[in-house]
PDB file of N, CA and C in Angstrom:
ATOM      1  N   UNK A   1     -19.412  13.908  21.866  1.00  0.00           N
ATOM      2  CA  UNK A   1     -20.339  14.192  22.941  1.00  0.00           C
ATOM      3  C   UNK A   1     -20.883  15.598  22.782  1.00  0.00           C
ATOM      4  N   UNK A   2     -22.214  15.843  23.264  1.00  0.00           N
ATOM      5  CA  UNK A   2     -22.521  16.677  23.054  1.00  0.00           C
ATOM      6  C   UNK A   2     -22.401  18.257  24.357  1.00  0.00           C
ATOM      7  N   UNK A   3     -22.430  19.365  23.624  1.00  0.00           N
ATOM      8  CA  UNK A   3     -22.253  19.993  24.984  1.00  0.00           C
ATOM      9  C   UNK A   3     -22.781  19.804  26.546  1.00  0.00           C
ATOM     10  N   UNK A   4     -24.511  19.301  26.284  1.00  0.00           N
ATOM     11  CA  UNK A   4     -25.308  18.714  27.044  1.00  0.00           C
ATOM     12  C   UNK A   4     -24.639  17.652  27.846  1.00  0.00           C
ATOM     13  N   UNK A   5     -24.488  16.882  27.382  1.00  0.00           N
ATOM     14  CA  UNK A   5     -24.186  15.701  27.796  1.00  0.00           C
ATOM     15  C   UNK A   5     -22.738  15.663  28.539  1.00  0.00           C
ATOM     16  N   UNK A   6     -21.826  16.502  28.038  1.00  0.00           N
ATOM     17  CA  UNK A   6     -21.164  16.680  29.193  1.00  0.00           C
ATOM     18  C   UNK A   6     -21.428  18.024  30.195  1.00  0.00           C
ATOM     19  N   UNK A   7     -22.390  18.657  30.283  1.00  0.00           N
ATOM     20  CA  UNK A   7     -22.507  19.633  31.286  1.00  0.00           C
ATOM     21  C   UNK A   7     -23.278  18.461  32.803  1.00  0.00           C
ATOM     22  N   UNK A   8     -24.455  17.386  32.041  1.00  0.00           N
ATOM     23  CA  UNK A   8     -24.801  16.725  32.903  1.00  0.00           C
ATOM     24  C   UNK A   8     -23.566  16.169  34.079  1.00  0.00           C
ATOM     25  N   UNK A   9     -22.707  15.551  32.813  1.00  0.00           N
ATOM     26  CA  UNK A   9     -21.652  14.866  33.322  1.00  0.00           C
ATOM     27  C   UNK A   9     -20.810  15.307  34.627  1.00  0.00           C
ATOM     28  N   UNK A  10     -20.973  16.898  34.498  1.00  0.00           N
ATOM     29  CA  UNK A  10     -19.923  18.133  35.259  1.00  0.00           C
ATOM     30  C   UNK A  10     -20.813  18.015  36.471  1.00  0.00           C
ATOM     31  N   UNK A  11     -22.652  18.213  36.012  1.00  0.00           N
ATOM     32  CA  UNK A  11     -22.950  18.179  37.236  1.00  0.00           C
ATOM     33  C   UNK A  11     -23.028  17.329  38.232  1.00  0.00           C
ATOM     34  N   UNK A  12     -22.710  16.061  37.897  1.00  0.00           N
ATOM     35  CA  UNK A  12     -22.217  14.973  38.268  1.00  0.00           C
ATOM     36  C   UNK A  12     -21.644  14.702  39.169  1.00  0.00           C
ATOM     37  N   UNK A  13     -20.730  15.141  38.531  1.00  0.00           N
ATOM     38  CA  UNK A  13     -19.263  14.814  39.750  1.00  0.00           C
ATOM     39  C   UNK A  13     -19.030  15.681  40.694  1.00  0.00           C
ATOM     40  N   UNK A  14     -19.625  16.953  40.218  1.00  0.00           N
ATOM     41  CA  UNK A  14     -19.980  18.166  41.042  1.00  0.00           C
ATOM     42  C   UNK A  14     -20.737  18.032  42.429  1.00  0.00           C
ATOM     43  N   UNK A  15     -21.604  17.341  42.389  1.00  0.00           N
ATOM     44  CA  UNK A  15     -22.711  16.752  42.875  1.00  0.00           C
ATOM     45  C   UNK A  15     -22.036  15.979  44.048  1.00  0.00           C
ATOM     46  N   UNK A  16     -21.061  14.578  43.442  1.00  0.00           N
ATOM     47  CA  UNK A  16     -20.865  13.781  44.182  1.00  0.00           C
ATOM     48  C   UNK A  16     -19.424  14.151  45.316  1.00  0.00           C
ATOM     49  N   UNK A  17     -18.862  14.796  44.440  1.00  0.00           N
ATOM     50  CA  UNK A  17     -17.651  15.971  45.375  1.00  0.00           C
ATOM     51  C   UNK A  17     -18.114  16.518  46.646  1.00  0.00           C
ATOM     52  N   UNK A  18     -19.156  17.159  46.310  1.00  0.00           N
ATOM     53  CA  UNK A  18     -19.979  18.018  47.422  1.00  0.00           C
ATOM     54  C   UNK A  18     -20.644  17.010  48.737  1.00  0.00           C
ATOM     55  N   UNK A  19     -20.770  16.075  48.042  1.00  0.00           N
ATOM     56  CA  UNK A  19     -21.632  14.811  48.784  1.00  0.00           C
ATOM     57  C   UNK A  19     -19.982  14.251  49.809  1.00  0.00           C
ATOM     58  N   UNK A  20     -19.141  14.381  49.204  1.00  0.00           N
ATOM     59  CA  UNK A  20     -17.794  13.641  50.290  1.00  0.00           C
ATOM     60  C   UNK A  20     -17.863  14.586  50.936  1.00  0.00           C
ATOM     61  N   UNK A  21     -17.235  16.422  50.257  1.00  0.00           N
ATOM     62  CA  UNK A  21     -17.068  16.876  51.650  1.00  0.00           C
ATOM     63  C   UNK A  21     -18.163  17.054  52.564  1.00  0.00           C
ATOM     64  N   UNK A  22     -19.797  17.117  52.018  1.00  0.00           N
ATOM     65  CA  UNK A  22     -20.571  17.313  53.645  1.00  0.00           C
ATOM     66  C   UNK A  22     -19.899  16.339  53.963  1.00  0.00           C
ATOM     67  N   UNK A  23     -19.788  14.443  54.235  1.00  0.00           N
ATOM     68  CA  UNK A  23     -19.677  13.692  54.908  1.00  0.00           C
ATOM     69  C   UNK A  23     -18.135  13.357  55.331  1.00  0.00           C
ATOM     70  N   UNK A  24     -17.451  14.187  55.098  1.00  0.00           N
ATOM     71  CA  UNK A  24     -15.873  14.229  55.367  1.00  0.00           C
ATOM     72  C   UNK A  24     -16.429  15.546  56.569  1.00  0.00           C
ATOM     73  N   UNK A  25     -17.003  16.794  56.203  1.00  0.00           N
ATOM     74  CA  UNK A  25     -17.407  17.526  57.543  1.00  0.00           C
ATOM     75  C   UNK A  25     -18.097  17.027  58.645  1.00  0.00           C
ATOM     76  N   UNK A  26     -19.212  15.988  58.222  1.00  0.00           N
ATOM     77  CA  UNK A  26     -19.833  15.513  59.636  1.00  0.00           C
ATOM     78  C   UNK A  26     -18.678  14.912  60.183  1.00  0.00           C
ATOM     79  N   UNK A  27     -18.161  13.913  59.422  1.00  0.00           N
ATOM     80  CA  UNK A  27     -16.979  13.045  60.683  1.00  0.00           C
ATOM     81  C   UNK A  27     -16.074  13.841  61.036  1.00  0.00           C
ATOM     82  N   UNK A  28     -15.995  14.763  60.723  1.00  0.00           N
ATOM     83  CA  UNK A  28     -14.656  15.840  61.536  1.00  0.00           C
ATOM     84  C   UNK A  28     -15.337  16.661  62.784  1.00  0.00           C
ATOM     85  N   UNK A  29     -16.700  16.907  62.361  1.00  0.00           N
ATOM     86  CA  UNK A  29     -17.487  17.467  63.233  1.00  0.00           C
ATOM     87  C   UNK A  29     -18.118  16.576  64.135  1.00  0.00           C
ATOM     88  N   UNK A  30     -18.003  15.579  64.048  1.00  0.00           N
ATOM     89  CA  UNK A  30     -18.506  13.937  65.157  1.00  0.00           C
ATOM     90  C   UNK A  30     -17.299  14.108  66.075  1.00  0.00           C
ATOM     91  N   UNK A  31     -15.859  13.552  65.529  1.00  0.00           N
ATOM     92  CA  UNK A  31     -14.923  13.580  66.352  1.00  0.00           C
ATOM     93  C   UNK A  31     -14.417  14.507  67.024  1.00  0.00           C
ATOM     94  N   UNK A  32     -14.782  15.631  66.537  1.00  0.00           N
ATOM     95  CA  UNK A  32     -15.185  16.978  67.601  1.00  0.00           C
ATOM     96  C   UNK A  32     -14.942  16.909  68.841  1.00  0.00           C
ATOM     97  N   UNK A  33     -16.630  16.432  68.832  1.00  0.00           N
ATOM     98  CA  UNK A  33     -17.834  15.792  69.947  1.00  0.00           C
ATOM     99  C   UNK A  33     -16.946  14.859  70.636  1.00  0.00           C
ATOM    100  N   UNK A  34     -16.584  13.836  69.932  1.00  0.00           N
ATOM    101  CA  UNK A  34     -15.993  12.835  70.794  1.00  0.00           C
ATOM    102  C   UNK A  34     -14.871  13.412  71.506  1.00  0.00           C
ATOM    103  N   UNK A  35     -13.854  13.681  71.513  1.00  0.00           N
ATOM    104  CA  UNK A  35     -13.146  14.676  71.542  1.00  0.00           C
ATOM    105  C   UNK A  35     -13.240  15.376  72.968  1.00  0.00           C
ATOM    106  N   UNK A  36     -14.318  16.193  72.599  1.00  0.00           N
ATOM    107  CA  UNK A  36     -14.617  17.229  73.443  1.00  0.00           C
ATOM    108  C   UNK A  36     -15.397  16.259  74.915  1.00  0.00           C
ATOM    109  N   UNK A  37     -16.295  15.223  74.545  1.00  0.00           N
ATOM    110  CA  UNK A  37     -16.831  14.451  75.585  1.00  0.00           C
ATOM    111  C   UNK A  37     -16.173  13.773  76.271  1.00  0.00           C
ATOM    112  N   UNK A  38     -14.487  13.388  75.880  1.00  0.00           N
ATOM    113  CA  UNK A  38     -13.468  12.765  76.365  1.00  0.00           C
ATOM    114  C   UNK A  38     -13.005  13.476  77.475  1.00  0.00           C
ATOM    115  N   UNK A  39     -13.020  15.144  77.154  1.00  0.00           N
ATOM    116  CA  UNK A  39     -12.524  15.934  78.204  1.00  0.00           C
ATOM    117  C   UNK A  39     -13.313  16.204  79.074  1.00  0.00           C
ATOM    118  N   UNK A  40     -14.497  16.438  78.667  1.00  0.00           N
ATOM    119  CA  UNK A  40     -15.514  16.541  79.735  1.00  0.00           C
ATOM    120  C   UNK A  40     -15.846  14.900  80.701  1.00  0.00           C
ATOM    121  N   UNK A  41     -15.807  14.407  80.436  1.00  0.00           N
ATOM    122  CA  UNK A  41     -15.724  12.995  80.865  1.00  0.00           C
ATOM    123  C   UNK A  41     -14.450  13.262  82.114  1.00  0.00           C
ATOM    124  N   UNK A  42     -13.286  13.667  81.742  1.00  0.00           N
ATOM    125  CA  UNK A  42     -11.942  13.727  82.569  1.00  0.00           C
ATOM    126  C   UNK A  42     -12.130  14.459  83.698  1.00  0.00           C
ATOM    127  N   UNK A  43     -12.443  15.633  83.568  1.00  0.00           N
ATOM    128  CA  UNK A  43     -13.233  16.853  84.344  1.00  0.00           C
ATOM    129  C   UNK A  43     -14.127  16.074  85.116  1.00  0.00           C
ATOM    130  N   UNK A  44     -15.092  15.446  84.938  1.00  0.00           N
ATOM    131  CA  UNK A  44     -15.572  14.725  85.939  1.00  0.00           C
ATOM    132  C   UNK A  44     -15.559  14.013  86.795  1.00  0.00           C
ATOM    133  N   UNK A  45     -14.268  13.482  86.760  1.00  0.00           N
ATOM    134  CA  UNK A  45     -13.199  12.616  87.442  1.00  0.00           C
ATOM    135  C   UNK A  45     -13.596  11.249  87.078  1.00  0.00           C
ATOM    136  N   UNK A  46     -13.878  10.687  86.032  1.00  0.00           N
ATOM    137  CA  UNK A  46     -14.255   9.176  85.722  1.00  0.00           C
ATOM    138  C   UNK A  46     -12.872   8.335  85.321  1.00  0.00           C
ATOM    139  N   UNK A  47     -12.640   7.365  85.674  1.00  0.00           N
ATOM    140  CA  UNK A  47     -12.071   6.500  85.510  1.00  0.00           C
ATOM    141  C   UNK A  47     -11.544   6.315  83.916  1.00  0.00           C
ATOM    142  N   UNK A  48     -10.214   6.590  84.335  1.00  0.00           N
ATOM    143  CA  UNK A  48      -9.692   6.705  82.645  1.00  0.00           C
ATOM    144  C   UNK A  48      -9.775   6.068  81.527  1.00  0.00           C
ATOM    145  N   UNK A  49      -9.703   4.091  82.349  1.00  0.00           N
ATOM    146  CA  UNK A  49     -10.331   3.260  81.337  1.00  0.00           C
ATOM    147  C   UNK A  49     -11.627   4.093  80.689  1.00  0.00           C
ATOM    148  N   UNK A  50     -12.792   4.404  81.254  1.00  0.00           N
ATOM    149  CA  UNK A  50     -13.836   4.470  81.157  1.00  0.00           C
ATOM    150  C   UNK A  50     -14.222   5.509  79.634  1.00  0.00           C
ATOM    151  N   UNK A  51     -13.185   6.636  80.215  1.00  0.00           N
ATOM    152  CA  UNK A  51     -13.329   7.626  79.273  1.00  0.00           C
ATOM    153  C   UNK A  51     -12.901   7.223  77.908  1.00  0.00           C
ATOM    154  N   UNK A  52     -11.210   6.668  78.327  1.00  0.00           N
ATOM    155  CA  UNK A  52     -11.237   6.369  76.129  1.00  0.00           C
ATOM    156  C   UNK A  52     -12.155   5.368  76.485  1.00  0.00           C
ATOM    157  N   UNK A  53     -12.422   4.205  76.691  1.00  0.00           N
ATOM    158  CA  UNK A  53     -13.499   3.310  76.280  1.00  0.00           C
ATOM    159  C   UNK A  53     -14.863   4.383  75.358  1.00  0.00           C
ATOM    160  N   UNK A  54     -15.535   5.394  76.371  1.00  0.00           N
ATOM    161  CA  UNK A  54     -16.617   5.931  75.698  1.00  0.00           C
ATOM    162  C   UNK A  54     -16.146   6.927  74.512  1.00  0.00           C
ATOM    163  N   UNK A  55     -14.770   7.115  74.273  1.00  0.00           N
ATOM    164  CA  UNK A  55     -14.105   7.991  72.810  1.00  0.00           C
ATOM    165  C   UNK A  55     -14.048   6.923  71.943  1.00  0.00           C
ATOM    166  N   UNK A  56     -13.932   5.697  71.798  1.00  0.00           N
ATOM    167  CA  UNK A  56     -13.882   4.749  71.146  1.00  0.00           C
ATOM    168  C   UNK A  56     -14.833   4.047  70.312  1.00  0.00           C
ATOM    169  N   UNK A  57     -15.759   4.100  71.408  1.00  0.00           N
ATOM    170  CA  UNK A  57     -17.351   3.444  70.712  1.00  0.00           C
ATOM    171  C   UNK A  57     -17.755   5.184  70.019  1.00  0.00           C
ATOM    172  N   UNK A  58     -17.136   6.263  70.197  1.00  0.00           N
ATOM    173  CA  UNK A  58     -17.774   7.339  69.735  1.00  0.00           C
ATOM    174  C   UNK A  58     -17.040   7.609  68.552  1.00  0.00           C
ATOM    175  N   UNK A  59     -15.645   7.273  68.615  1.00  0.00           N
ATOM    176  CA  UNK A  59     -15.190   7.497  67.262  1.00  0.00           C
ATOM    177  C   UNK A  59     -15.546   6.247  66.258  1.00  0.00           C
ATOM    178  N   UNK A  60     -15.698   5.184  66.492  1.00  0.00           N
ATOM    179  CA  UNK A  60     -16.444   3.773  65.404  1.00  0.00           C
ATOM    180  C   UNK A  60     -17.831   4.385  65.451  1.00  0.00           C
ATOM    181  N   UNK A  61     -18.803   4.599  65.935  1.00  0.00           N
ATOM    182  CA  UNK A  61     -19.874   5.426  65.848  1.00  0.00           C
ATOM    183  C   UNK A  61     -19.855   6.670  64.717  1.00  0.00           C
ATOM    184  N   UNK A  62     -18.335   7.398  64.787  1.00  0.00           N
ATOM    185  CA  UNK A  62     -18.132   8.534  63.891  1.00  0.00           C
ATOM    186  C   UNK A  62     -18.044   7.712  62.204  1.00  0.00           C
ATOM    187  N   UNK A  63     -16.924   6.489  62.363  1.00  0.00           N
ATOM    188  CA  UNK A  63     -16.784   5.893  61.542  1.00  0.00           C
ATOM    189  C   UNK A  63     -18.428   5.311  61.037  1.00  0.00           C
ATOM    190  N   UNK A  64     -18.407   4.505  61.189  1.00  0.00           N
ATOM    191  CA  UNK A  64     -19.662   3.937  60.824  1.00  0.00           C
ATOM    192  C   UNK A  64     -20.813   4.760  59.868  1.00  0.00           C
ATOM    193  N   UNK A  65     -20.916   6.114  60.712  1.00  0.00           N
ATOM    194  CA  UNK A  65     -21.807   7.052  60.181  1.00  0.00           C
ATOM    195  C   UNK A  65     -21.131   7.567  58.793  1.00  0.00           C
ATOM    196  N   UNK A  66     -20.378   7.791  58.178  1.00  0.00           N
ATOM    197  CA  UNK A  66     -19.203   8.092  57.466  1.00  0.00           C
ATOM    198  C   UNK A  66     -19.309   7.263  56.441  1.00  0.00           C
ATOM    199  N   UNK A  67     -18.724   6.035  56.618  1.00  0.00           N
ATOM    200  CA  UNK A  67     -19.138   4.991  55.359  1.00  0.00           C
ATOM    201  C   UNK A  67     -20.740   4.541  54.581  1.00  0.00           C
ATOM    202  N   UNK A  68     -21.365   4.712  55.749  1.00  0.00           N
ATOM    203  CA  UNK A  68     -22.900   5.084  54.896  1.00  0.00           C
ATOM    204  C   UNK A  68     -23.328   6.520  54.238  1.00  0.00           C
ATOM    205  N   UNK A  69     -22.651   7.550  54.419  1.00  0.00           N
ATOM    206  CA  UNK A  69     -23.089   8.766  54.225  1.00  0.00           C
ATOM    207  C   UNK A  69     -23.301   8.809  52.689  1.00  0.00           C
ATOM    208  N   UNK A  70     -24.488   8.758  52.345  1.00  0.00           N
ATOM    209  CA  UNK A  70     -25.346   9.566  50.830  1.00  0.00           C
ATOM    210  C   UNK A  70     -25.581  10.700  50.877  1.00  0.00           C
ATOM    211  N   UNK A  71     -25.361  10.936  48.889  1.00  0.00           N
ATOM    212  CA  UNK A  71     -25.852  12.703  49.439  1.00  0.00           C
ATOM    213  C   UNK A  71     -27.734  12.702  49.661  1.00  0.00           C
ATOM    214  N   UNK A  72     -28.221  12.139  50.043  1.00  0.00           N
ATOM    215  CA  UNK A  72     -29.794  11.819  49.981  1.00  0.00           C
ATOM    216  C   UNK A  72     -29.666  12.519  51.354  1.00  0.00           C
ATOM    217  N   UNK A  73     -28.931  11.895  52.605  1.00  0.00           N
ATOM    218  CA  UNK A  73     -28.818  12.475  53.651  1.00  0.00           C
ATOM    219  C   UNK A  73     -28.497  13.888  53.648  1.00  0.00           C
ATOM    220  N   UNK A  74     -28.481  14.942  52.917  1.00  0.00           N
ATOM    221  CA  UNK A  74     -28.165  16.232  52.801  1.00  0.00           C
ATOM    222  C   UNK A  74     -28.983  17.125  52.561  1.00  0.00           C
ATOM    223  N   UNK A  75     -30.027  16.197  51.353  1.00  0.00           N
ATOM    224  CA  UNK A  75     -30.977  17.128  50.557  1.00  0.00           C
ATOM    225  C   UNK A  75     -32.466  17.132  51.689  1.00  0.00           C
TER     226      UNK A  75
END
């Protein structure tokens, strides 16, 4: 192989590394949110069902966003 051809290679994986952790940071930074809206939700005095119910659809919401994440979404 040529030097070329593996520098592409480096940038590669380089590339796609960088591409997990942004999307390993958004979902840490989603569940945050969820998180944080759980407590604020509590503070408001809502009905406890109510609150995890809305942490739930927010963390599968976190999920969801996560398993589609490209690095296209970055650039």
């Amino acid at each position: 192989m040529s030097a070329r051809v593996l520098l592409v290679a480096a940038a590669v994986l380089l590339s796609a590394a960088g591409c997990a952790n942004r999307c390993d940071y958004a979902q840490t930074k989603c569940q945050y949110e969820c998180n944080r809206n759980y407590r604020i939700c509590q503070l408001h005095g809502n009905e406890e069902y109510y609150c995890r119910n809305e942490i739930g659809n927010c963390t599968v919401a976190c999920q969801g966003a996560r398993s589609t994440c490209h690095s296209w979404m970055y650039y």
